[in-house]
Protein backbone atom coordinates (compact mmCIF):
# COMPACT_ATOMS: atom_id res chain seq x y z
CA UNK A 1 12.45 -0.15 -20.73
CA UNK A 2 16.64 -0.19 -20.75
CA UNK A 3 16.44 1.37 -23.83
CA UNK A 4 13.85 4.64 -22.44
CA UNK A 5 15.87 4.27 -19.33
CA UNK A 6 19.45 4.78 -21.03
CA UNK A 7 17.64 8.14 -23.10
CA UNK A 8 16.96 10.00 -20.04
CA UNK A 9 19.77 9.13 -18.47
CA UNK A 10 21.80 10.66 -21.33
CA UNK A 11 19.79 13.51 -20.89
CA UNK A 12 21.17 14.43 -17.65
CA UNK A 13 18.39 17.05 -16.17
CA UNK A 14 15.44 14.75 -16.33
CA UNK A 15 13.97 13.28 -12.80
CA UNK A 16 12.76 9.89 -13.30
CA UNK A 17 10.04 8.65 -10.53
CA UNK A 18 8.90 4.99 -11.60
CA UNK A 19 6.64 2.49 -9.27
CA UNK A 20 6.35 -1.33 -9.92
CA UNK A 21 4.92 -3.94 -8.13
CA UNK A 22 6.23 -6.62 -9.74
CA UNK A 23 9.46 -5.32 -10.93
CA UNK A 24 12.19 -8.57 -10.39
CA UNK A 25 15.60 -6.63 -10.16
CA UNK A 26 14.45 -3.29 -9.23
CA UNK A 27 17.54 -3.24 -7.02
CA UNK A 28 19.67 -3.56 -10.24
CA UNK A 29 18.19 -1.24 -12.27
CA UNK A 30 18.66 1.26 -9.44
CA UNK A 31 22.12 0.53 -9.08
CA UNK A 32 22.73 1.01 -12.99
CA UNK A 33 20.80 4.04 -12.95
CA UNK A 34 22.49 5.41 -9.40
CA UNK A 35 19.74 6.10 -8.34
CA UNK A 36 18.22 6.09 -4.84
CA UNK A 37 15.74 2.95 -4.49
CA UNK A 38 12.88 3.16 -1.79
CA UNK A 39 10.88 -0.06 -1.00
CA UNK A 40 7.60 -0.50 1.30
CA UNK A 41 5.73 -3.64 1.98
CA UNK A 42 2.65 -1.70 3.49
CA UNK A 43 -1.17 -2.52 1.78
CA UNK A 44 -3.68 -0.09 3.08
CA UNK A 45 -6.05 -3.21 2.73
CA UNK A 46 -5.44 -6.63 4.00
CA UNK A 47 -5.00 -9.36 0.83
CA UNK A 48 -6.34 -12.85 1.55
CA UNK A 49 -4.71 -15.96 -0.95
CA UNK A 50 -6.74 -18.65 -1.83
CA UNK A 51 -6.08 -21.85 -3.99
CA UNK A 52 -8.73 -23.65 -5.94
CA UNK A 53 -8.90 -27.33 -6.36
CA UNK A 54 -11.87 -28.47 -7.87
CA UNK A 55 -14.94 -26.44 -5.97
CA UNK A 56 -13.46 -26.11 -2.98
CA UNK A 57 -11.22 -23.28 -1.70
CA UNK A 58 -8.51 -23.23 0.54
CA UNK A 59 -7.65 -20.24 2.22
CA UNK A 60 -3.00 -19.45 2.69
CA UNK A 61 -2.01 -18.88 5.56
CA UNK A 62 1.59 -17.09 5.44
CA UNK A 63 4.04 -17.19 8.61
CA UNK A 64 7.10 -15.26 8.80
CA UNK A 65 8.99 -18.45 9.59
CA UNK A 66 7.39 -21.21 7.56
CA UNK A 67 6.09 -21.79 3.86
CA UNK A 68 2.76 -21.43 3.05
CA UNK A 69 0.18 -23.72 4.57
CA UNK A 70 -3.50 -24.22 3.62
């Protein structure tokens, strides 16, 4: 990816629109690339987490002050 990256940078005229969901230092890579970095957390859809121990499912519940609780 640095290596791509680096390529069209040396180009110069080439606009570069990427999307990641799981990119880990996307706010790096922007930096290194000044570049301008836009970041959402809206889902159009809800997403439920479960964990499975056994047969049995337990459904996460997230709070915006506390860990994860089952």
């Amino acid at each position: 990816m640095e290596l791509i990256l680096s390529k069209l940078a040396f180009l110069g005229s080439v606009q570069v629109i990427a999307m990641s969901a799981t990119f880990p230092n996307i706010g790096q890579v922007a930096k290194w690339l000044q570049a301008e970095l836009f970041m959402t957390d809206f889902r159009p859809t809800k997403v439920d987490e479960y964990i499975k121990q056994g047969q049995k499912y337990f459904k996460i519940i997230r709070s915006l002050e506390a860990e994860p609780t089952l």
